[in-house]
PDB file of N, CA and C in Angstrom:
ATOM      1  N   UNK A   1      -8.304 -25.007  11.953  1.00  0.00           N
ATOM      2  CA  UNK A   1      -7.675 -24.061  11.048  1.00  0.00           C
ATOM      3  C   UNK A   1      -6.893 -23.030  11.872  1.00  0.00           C
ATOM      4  N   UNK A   2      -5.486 -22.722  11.352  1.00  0.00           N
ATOM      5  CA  UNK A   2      -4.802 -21.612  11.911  1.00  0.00           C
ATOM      6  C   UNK A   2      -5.247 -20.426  11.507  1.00  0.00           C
ATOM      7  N   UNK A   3      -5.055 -19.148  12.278  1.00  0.00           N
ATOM      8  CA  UNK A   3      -5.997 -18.066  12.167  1.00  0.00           C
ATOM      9  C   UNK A   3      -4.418 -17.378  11.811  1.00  0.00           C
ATOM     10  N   UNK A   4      -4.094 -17.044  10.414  1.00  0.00           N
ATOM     11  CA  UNK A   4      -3.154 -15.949  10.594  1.00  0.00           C
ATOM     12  C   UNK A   4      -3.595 -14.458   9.316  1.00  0.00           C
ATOM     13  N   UNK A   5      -2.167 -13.789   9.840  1.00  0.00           N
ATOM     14  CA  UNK A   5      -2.568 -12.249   9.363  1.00  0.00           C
ATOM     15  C   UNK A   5      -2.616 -12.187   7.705  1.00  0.00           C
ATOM     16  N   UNK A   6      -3.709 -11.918   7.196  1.00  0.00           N
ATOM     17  CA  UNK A   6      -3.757 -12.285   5.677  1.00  0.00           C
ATOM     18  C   UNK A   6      -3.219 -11.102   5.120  1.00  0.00           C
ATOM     19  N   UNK A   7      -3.908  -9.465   5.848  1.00  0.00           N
ATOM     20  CA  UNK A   7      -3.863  -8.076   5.371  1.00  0.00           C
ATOM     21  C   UNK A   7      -3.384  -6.964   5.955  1.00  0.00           C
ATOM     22  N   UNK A   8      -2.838  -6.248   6.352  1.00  0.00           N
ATOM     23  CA  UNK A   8      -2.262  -5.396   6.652  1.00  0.00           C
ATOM     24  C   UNK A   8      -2.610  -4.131   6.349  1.00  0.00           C
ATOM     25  N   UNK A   9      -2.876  -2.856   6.796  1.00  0.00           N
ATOM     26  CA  UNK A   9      -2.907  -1.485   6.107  1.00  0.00           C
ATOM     27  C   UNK A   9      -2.385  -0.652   6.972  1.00  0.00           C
ATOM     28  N   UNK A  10      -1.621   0.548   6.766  1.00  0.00           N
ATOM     29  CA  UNK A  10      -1.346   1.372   7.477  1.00  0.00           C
ATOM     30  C   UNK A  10      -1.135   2.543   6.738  1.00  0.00           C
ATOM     31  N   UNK A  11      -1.576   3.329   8.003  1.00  0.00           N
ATOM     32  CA  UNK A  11      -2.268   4.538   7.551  1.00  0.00           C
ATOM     33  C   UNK A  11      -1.325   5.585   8.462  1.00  0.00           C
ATOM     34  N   UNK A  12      -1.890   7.175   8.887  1.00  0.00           N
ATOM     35  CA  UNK A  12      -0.930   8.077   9.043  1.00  0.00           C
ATOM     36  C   UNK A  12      -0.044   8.049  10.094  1.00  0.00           C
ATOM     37  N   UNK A  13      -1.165   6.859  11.398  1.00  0.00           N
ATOM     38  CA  UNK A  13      -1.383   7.400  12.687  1.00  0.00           C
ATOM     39  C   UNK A  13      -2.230   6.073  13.338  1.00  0.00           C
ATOM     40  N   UNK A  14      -2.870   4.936  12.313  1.00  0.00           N
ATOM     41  CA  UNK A  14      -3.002   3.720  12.817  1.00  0.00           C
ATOM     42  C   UNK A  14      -2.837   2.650  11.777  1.00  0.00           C
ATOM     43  N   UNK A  15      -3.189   1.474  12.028  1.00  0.00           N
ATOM     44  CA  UNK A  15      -2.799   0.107  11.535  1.00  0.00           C
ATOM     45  C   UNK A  15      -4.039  -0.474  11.724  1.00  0.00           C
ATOM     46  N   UNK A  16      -4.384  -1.325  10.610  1.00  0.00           N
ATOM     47  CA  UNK A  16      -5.010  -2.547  10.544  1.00  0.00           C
ATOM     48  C   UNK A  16      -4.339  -4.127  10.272  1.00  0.00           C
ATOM     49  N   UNK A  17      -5.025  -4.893  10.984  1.00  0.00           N
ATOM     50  CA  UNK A  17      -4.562  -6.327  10.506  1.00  0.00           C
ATOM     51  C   UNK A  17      -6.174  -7.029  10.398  1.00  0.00           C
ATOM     52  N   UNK A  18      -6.101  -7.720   8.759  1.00  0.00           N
ATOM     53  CA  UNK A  18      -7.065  -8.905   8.862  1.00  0.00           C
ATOM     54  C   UNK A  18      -6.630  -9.812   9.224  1.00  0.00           C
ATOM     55  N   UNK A  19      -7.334 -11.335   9.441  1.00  0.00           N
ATOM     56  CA  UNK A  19      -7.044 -12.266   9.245  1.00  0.00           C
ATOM     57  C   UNK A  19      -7.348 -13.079   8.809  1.00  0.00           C
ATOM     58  N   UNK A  20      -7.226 -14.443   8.486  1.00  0.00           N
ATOM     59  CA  UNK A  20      -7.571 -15.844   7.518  1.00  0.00           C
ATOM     60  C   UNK A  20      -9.135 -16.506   8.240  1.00  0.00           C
ATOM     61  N   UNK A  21      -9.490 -16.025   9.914  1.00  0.00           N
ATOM     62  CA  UNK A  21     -10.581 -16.243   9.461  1.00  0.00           C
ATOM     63  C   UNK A  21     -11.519 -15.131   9.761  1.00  0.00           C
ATOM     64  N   UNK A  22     -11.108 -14.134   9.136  1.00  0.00           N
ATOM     65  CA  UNK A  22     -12.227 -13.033   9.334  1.00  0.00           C
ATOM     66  C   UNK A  22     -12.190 -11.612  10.346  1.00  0.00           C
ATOM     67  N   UNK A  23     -11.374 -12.058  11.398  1.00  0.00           N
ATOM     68  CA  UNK A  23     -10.923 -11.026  12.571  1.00  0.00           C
ATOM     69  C   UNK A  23     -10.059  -9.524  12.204  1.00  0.00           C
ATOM     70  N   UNK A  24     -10.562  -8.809  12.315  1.00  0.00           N
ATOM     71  CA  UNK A  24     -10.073  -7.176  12.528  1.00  0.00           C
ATOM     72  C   UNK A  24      -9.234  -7.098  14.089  1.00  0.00           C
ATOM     73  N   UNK A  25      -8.349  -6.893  13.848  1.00  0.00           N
ATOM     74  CA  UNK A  25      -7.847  -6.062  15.156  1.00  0.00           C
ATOM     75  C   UNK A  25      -7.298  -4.561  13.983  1.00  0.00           C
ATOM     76  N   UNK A  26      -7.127  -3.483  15.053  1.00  0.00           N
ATOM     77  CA  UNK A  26      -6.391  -2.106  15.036  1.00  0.00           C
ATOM     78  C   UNK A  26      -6.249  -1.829  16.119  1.00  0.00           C
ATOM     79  N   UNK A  27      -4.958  -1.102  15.531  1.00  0.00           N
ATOM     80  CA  UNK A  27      -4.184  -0.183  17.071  1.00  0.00           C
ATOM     81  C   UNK A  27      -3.489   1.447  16.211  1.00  0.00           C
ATOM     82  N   UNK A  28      -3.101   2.074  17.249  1.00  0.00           N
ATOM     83  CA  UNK A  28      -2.545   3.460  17.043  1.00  0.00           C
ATOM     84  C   UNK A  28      -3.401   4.558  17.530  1.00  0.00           C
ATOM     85  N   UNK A  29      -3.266   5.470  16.352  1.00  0.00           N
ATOM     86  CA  UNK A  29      -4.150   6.649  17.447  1.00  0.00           C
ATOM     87  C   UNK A  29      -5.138   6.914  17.543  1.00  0.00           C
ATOM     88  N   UNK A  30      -6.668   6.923  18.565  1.00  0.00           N
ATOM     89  CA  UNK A  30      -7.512   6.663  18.460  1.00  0.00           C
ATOM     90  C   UNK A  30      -8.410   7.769  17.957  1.00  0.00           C
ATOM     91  N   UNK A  31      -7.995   9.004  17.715  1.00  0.00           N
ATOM     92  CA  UNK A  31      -9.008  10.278  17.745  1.00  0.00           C
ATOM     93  C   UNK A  31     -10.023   9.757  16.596  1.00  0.00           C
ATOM     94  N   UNK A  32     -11.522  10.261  16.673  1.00  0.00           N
ATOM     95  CA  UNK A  32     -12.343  10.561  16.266  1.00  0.00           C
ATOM     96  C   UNK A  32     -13.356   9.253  15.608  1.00  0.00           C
ATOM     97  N   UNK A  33     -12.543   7.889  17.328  1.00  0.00           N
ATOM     98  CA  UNK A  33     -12.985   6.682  16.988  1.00  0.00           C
ATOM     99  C   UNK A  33     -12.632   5.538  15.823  1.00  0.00           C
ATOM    100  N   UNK A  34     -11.390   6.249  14.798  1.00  0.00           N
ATOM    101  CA  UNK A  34     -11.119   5.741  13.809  1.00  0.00           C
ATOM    102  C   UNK A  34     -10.743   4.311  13.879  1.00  0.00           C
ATOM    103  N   UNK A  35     -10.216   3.492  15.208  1.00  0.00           N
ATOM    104  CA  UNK A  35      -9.858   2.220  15.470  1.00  0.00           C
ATOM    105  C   UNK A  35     -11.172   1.060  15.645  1.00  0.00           C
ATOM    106  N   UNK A  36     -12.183   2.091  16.058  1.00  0.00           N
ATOM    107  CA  UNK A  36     -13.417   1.098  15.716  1.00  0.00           C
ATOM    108  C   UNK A  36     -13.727   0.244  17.192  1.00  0.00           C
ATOM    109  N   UNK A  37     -13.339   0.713  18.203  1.00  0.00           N
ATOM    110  CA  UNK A  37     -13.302   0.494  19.375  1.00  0.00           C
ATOM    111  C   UNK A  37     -14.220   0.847  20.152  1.00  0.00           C
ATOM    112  N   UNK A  38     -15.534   1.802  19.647  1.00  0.00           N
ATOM    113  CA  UNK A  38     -16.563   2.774  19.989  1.00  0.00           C
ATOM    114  C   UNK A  38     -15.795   3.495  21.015  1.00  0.00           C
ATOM    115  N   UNK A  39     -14.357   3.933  21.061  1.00  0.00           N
ATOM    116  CA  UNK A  39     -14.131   4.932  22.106  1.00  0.00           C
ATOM    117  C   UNK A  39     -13.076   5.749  21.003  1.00  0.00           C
ATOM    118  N   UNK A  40     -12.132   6.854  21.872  1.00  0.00           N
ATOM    119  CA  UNK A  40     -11.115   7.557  21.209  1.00  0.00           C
ATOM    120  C   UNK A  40      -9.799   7.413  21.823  1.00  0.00           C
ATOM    121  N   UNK A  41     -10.011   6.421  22.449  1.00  0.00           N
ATOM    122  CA  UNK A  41      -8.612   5.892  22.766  1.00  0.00           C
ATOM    123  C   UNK A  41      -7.598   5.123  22.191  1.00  0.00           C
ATOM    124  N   UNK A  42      -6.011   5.477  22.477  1.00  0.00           N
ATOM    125  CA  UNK A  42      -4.993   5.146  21.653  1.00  0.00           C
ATOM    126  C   UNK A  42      -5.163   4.012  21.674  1.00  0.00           C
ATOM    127  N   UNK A  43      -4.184   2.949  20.979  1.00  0.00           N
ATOM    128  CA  UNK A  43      -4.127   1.323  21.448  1.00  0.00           C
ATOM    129  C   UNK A  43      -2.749   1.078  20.694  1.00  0.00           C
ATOM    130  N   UNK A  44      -1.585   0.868  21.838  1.00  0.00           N
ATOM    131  CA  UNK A  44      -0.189   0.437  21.632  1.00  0.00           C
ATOM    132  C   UNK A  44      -0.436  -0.531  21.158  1.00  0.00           C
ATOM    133  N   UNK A  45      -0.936  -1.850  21.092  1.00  0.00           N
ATOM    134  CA  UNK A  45      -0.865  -3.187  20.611  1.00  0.00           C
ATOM    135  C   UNK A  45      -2.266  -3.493  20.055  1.00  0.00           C
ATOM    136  N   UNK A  46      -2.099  -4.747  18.563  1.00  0.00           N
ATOM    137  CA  UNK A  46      -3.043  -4.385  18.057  1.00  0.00           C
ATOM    138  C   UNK A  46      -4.679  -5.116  19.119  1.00  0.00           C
ATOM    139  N   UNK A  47      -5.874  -4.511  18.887  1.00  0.00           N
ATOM    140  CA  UNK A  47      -6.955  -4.821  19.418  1.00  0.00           C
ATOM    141  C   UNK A  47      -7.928  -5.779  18.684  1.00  0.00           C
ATOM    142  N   UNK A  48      -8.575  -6.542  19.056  1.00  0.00           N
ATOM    143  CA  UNK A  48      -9.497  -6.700  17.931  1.00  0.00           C
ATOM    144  C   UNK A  48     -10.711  -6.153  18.059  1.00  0.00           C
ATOM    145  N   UNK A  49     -11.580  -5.996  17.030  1.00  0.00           N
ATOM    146  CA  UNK A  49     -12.873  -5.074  17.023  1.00  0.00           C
ATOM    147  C   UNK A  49     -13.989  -5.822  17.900  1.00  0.00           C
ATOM    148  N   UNK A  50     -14.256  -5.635  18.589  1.00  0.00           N
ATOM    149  CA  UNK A  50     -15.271  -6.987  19.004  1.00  0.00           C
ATOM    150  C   UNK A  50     -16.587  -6.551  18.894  1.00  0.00           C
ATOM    151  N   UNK A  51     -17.160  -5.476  18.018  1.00  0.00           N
ATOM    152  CA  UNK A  51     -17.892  -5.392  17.794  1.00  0.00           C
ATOM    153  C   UNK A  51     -18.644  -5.998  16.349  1.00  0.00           C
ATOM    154  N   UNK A  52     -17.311  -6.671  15.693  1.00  0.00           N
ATOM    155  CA  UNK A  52     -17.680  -7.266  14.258  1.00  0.00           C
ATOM    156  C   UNK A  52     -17.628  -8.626  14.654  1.00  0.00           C
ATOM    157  N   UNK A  53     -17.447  -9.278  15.684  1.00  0.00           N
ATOM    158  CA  UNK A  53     -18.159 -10.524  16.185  1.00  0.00           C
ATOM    159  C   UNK A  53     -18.952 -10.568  16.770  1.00  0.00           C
ATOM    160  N   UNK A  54     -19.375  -9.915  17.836  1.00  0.00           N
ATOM    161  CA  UNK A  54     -20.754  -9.407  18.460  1.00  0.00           C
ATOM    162  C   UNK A  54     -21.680  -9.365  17.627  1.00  0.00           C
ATOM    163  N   UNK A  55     -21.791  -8.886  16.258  1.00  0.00           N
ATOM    164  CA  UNK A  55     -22.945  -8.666  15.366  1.00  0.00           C
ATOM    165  C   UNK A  55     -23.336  -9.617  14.638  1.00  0.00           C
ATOM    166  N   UNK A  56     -22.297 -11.118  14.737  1.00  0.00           N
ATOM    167  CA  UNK A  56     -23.140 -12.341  14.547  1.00  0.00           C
ATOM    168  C   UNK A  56     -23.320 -12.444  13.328  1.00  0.00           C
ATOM    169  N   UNK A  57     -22.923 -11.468  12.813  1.00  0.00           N
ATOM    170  CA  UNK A  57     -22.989 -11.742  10.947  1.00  0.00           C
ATOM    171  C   UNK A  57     -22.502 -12.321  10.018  1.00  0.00           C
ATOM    172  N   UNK A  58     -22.874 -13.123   8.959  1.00  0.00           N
ATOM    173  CA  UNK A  58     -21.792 -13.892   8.223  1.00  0.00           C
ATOM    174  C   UNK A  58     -21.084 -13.159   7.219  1.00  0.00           C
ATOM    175  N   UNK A  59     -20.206 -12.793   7.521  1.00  0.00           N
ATOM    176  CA  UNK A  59     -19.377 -11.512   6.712  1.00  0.00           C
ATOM    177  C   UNK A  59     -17.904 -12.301   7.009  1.00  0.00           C
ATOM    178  N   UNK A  60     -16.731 -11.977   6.081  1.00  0.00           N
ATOM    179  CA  UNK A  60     -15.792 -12.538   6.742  1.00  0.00           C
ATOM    180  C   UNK A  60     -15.370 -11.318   5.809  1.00  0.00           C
ATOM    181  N   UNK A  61     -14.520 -10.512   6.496  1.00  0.00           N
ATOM    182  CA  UNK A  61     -13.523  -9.172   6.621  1.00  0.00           C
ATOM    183  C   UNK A  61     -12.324  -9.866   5.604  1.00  0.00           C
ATOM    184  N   UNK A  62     -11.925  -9.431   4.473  1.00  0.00           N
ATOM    185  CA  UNK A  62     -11.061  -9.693   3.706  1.00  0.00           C
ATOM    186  C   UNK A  62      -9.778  -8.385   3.213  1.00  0.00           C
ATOM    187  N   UNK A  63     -10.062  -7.614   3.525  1.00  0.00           N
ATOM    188  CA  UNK A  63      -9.145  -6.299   2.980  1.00  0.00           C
ATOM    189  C   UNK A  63      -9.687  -5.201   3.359  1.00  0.00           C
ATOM    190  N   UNK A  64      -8.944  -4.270   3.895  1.00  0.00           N
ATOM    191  CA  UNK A  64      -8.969  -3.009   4.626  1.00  0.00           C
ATOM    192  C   UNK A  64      -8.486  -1.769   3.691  1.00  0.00           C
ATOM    193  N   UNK A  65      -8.623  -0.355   3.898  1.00  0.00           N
ATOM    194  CA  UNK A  65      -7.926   1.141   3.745  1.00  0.00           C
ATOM    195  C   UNK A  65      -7.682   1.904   4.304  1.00  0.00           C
ATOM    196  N   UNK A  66      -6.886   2.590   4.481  1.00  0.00           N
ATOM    197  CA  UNK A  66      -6.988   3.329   5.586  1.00  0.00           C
ATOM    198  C   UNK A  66      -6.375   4.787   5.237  1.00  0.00           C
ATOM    199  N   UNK A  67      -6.259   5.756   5.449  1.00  0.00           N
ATOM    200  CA  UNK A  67      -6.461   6.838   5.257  1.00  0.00           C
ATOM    201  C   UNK A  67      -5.634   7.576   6.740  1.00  0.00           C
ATOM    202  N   UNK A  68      -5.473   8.858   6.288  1.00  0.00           N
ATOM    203  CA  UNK A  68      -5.608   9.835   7.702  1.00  0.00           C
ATOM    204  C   UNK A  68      -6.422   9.731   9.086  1.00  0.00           C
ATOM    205  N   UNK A  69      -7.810   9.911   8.836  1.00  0.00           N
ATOM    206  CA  UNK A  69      -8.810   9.520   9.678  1.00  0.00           C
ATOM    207  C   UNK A  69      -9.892   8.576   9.172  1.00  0.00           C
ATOM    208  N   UNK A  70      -9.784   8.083   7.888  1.00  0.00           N
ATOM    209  CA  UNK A  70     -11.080   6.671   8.135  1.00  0.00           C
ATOM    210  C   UNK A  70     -10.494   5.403   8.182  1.00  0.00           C
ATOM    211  N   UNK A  71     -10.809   4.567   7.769  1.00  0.00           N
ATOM    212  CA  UNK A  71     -11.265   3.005   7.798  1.00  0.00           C
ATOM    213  C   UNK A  71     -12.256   2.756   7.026  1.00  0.00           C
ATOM    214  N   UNK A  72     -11.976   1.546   6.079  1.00  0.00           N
ATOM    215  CA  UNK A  72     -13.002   1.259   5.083  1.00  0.00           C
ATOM    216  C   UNK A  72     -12.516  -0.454   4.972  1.00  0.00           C
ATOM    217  N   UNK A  73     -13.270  -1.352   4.491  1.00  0.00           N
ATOM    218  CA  UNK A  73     -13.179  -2.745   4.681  1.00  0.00           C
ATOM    219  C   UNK A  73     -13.818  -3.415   3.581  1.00  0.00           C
ATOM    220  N   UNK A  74     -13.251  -4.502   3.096  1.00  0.00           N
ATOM    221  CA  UNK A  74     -14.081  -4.767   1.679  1.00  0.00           C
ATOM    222  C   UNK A  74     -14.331  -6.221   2.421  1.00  0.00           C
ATOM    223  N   UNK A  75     -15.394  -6.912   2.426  1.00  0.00           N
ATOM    224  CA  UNK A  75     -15.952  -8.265   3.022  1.00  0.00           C
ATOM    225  C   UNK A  75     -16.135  -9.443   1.394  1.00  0.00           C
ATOM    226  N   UNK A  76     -16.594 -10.327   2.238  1.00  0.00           N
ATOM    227  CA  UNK A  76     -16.498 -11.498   1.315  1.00  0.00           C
ATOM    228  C   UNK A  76     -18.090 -11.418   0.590  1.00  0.00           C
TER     229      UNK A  76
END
Protein backbone atom coordinates (compact mmCIF):
# COMPACT_ATOMS: atom_id res chain seq x y z
CA UNK A 1 0.00 0.00 0.00
CA UNK A 2 1.09 3.61 -0.87
CA UNK A 3 1.33 5.79 2.17
CA UNK A 4 -0.01 9.24 1.02
CA UNK A 5 -1.14 12.66 2.65
CA UNK A 6 -4.89 12.13 3.43
CA UNK A 7 -5.13 15.51 5.95
CA UNK A 8 -3.70 18.55 6.26
CA UNK A 9 -4.22 21.38 9.04
CA UNK A 10 -2.70 24.54 9.49
CA UNK A 11 -2.63 26.58 12.09
CA UNK A 12 -0.99 30.15 13.12
CA UNK A 13 2.60 29.15 13.25
CA UNK A 14 2.56 25.21 12.44
CA UNK A 15 1.23 22.46 10.11
CA UNK A 16 0.05 19.07 10.32
CA UNK A 17 -0.02 16.26 7.76
CA UNK A 18 -1.87 12.80 8.22
CA UNK A 19 -1.55 10.05 6.27
CA UNK A 20 -3.37 6.93 4.54
CA UNK A 21 -1.64 4.76 6.84
CA UNK A 22 -1.82 6.42 10.04
CA UNK A 23 1.53 8.64 10.28
CA UNK A 24 1.61 12.27 11.83
CA UNK A 25 4.40 14.32 10.78
CA UNK A 26 4.45 18.39 11.90
CA UNK A 27 6.66 21.13 11.31
CA UNK A 28 6.80 25.04 12.10
CA UNK A 29 7.16 26.68 15.27
CA UNK A 30 7.95 24.69 18.06
CA UNK A 31 7.20 26.80 21.34
CA UNK A 32 5.51 25.18 24.15
CA UNK A 33 6.12 21.62 22.45
CA UNK A 34 3.05 22.10 20.25
CA UNK A 35 4.73 19.88 17.25
CA UNK A 36 4.72 16.89 19.50
CA UNK A 37 8.37 16.27 19.21
CA UNK A 38 8.80 16.21 23.21
CA UNK A 39 11.12 19.26 22.59
CA UNK A 40 10.47 23.19 21.62
CA UNK A 41 12.16 23.20 18.69
CA UNK A 42 11.27 24.75 15.27
CA UNK A 43 11.06 22.15 12.33
CA UNK A 44 11.48 23.70 8.63
CA UNK A 45 10.36 20.42 7.02
CA UNK A 46 7.65 18.32 7.98
CA UNK A 47 8.74 15.62 10.97
CA UNK A 48 7.05 12.70 11.88
CA UNK A 49 5.95 12.12 15.52
CA UNK A 50 7.74 9.07 16.45
CA UNK A 51 6.38 8.91 19.45
CA UNK A 52 2.84 7.69 18.03
CA UNK A 53 4.67 4.67 16.61
CA UNK A 54 6.79 3.95 19.47
CA UNK A 55 3.57 3.45 21.54
CA UNK A 56 2.67 0.39 19.53
CA UNK A 57 -0.90 1.15 19.60
CA UNK A 58 -3.57 0.24 17.26
CA UNK A 59 -4.88 3.66 16.61
CA UNK A 60 -4.63 4.90 13.11
CA UNK A 61 -4.54 8.96 13.22
CA UNK A 62 -7.30 10.11 10.79
CA UNK A 63 -7.83 14.02 11.17
CA UNK A 64 -6.12 16.71 13.01
CA UNK A 65 -6.86 20.74 14.54
CA UNK A 66 -4.92 22.96 15.13
CA UNK A 67 -5.15 26.14 16.73
CA UNK A 68 -2.61 28.94 17.89
CA UNK A 69 -0.85 26.73 20.39
CA UNK A 70 -2.59 23.18 20.51
CA UNK A 71 -3.00 20.11 18.51
CA UNK A 72 -5.86 17.82 18.79
CA UNK A 73 -6.34 14.48 16.59
CA UNK A 74 -9.43 12.47 16.02
CA UNK A 75 -8.28 8.47 15.56
CA UNK A 76 -10.07 5.62 14.05
Amino acid sequence: MVDKIIHISAGNAHSIAVTSLGKVYTWGHGLYGRLGHGDHQDQFTPKIITALIQAKIDIIWASSSISAAHTAFLSN
